[in-house]
C-alpha atoms as a PDB file:
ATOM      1  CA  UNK A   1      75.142  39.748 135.137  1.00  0.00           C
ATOM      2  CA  UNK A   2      77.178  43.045 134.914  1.00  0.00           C
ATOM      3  CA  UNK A   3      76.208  45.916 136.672  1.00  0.00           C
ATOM      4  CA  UNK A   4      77.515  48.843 139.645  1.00  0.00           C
ATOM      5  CA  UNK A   5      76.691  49.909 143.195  1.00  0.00           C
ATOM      6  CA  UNK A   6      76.228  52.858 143.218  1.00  0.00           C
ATOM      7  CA  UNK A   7      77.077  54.556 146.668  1.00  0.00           C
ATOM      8  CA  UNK A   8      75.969  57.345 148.710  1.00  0.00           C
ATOM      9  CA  UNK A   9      79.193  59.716 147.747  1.00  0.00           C
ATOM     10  CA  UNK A  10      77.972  58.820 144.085  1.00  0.00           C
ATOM     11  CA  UNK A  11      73.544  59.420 145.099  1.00  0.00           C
ATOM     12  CA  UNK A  12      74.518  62.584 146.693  1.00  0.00           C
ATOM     13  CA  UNK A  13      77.195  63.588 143.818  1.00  0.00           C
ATOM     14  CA  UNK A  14      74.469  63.320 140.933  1.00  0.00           C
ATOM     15  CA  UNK A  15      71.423  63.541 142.931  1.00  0.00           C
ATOM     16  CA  UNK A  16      72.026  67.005 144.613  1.00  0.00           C
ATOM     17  CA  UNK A  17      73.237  70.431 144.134  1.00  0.00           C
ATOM     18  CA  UNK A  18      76.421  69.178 146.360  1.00  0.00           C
ATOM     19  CA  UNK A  19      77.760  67.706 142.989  1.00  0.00           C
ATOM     20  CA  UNK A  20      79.746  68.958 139.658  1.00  0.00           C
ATOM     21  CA  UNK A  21      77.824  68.935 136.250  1.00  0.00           C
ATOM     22  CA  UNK A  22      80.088  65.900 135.348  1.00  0.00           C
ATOM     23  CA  UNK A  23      78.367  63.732 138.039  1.00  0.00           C
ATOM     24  CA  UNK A  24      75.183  64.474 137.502  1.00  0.00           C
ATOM     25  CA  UNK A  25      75.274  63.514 133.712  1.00  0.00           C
ATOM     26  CA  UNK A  26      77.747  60.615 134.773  1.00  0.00           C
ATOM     27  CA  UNK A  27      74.728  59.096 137.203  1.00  0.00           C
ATOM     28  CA  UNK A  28      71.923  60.078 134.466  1.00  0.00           C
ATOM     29  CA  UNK A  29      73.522  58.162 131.850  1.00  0.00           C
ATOM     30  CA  UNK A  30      73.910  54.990 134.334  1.00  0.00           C
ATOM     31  CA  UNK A  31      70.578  55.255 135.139  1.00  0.00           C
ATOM     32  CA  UNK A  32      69.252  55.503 131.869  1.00  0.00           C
ATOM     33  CA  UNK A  33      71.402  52.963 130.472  1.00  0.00           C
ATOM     34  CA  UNK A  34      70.118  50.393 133.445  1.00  0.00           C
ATOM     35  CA  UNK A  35      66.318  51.368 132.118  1.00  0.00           C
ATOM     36  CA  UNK A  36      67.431  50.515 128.672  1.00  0.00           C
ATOM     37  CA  UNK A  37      68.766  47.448 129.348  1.00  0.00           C
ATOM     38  CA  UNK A  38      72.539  48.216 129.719  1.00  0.00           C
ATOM     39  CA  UNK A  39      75.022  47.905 133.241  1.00  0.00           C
ATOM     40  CA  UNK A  40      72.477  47.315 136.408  1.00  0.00           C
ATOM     41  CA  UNK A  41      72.177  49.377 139.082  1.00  0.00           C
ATOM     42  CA  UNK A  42      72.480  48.375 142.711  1.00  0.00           C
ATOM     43  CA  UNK A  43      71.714  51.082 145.493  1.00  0.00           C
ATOM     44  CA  UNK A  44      72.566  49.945 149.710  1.00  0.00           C
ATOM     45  CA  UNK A  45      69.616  51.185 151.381  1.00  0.00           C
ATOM     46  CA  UNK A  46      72.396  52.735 153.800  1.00  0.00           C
ATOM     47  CA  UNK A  47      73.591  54.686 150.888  1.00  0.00           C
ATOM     48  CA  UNK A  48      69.928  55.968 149.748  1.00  0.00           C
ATOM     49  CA  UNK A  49      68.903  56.397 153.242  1.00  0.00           C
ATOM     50  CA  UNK A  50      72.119  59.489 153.585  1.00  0.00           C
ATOM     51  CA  UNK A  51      71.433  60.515 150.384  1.00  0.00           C
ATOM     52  CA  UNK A  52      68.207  61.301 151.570  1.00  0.00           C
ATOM     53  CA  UNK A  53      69.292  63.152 154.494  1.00  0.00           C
ATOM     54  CA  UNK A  54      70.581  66.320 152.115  1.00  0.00           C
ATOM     55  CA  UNK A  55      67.578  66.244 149.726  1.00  0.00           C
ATOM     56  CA  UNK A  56      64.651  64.026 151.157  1.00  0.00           C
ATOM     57  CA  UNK A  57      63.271  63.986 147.499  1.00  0.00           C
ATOM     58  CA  UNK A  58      65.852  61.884 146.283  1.00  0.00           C
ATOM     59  CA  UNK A  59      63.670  58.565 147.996  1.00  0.00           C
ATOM     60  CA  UNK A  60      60.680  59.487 145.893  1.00  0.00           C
ATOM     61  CA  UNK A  61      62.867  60.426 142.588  1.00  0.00           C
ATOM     62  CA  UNK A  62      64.650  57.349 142.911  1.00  0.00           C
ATOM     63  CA  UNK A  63      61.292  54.956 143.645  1.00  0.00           C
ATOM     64  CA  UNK A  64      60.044  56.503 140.578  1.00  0.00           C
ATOM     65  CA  UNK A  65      63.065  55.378 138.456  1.00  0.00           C
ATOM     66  CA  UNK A  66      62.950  51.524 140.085  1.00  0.00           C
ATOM     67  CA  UNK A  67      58.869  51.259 139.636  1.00  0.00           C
ATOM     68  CA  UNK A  68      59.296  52.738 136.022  1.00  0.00           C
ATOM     69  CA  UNK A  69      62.947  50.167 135.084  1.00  0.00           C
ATOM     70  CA  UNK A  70      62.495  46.683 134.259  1.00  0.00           C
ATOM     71  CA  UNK A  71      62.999  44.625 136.619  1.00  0.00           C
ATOM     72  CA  UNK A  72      66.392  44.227 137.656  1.00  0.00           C
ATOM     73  CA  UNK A  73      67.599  47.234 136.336  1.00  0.00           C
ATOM     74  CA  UNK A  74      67.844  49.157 139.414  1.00  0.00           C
ATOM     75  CA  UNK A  75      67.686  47.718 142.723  1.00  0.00           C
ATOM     76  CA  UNK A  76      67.619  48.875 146.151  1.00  0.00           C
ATOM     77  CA  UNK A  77      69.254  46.531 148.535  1.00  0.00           C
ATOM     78  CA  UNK A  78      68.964  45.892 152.254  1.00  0.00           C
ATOM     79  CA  UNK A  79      71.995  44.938 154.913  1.00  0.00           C
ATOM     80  CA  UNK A  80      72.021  41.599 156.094  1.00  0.00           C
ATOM     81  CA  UNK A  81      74.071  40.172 159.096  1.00  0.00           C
ATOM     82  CA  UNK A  82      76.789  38.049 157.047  1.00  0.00           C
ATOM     83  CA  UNK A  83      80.209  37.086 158.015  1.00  0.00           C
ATOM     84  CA  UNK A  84      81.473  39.999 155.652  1.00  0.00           C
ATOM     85  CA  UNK A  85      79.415  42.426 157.504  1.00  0.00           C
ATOM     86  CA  UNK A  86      81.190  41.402 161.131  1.00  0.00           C
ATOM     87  CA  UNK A  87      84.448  41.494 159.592  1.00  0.00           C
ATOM     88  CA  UNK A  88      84.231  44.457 157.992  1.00  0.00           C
ATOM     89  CA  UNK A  89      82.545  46.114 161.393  1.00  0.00           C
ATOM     90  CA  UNK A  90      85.531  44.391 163.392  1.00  0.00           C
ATOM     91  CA  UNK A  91      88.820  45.368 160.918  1.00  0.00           C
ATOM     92  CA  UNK A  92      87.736  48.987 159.829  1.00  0.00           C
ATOM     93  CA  UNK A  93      85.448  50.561 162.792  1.00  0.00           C
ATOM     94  CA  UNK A  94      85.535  53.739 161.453  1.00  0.00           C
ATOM     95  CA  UNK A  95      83.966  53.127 158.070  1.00  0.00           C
ATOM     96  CA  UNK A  96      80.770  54.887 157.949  1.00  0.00           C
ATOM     97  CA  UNK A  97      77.605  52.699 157.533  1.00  0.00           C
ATOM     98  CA  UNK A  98      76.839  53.433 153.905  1.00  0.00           C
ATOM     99  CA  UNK A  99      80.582  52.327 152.919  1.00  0.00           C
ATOM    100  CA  UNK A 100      80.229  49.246 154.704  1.00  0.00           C
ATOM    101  CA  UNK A 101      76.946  48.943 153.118  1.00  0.00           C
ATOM    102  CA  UNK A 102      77.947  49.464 149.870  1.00  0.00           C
ATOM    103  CA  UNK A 103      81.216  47.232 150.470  1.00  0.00           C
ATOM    104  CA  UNK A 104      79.653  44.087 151.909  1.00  0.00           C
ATOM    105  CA  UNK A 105      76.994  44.164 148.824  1.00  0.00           C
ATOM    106  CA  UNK A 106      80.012  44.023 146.798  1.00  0.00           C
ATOM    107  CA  UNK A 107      82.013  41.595 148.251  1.00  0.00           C
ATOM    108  CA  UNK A 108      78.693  39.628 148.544  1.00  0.00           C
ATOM    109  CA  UNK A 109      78.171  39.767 144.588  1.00  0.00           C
ATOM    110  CA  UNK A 110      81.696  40.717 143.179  1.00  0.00           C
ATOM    111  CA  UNK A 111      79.937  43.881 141.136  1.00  0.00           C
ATOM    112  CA  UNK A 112      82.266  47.388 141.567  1.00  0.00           C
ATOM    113  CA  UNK A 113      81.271  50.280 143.617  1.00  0.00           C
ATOM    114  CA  UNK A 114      81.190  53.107 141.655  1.00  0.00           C
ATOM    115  CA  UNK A 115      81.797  56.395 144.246  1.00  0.00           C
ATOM    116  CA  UNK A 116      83.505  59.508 144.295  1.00  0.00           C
ATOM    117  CA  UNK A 117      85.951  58.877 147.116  1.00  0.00           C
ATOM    118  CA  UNK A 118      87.597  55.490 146.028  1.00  0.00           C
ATOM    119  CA  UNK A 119      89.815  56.299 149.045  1.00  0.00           C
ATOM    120  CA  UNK A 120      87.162  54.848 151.476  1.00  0.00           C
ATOM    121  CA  UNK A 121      87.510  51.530 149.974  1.00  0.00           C
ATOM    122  CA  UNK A 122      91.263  50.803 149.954  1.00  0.00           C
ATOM    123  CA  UNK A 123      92.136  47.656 151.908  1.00  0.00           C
ATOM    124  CA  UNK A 124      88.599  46.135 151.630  1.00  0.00           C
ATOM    125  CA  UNK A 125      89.213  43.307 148.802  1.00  0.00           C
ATOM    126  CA  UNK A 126      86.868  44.957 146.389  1.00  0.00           C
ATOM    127  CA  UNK A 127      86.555  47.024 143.334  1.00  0.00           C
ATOM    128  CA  UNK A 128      86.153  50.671 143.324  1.00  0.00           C
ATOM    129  CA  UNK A 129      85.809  53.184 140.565  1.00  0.00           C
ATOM    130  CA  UNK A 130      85.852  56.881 140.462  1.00  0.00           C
ATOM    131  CA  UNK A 131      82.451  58.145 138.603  1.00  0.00           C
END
């Protein structure tokens, strides 16, 4: 299966008025290629959850775009406790929740986080790309 996580830096980005005009067609065309059966779309909870906190619509807007995908298409995913989630917490301390979110999902299922600060990533053993 191919597909991207999508993180909050990327929700926010193409989600709010915070972004450029290139992210917000960027994340459209993601999430209408998921829907039609392109690249899937993986969103950390963590990530959705700040997202939310600079436009609270963005949880219903998004829930409308999972219920109305296929399944698989877009998924929201939660945070387990897993061995890369205590070494991530222990090596970088000061990587925000959504990050490590978004970087233990990855590690977890060797997809790319797509973001807008591939900066935060550095040193973690995945793949980032700048949307």
């Amino acid at each position: 299966m191919t597909g991207y996580i999508i993180d909050d830096s990327v929700l926010v980005a193409g989600l709010t008025g915070a972004g450029k005009e290139h992210h917000h067609r960027e994340l459209s065309r993601l999430l209408h290629g998921a829907i039609d059966g392109g690249p899937a779309l993986d969103a950390p909870a963590l990530c959705l959850t700040t997202a939310a906190e600079v436009r609270p619509a963005i949880v219903g807007h998004v829930a409308d775009l999972v219920a109305a995908a296929p399944p698989g298409a877009i998924d929201i995913c939660g945070l387990s406790r897993t061995g890369f989630l205590d070494a991530l917490r222990a090596f970088h301390p000061g990587l925000s929740w959504p990050a490590i979110h978004a970087a233990v999902h990855a590690l977890a299922t060797g997809l790319p986080v797509l973001t807008t600060e591939p900066e935060r990533y550095v040193r973690l053993g995945i793949n980032s790309l700048r949307l």
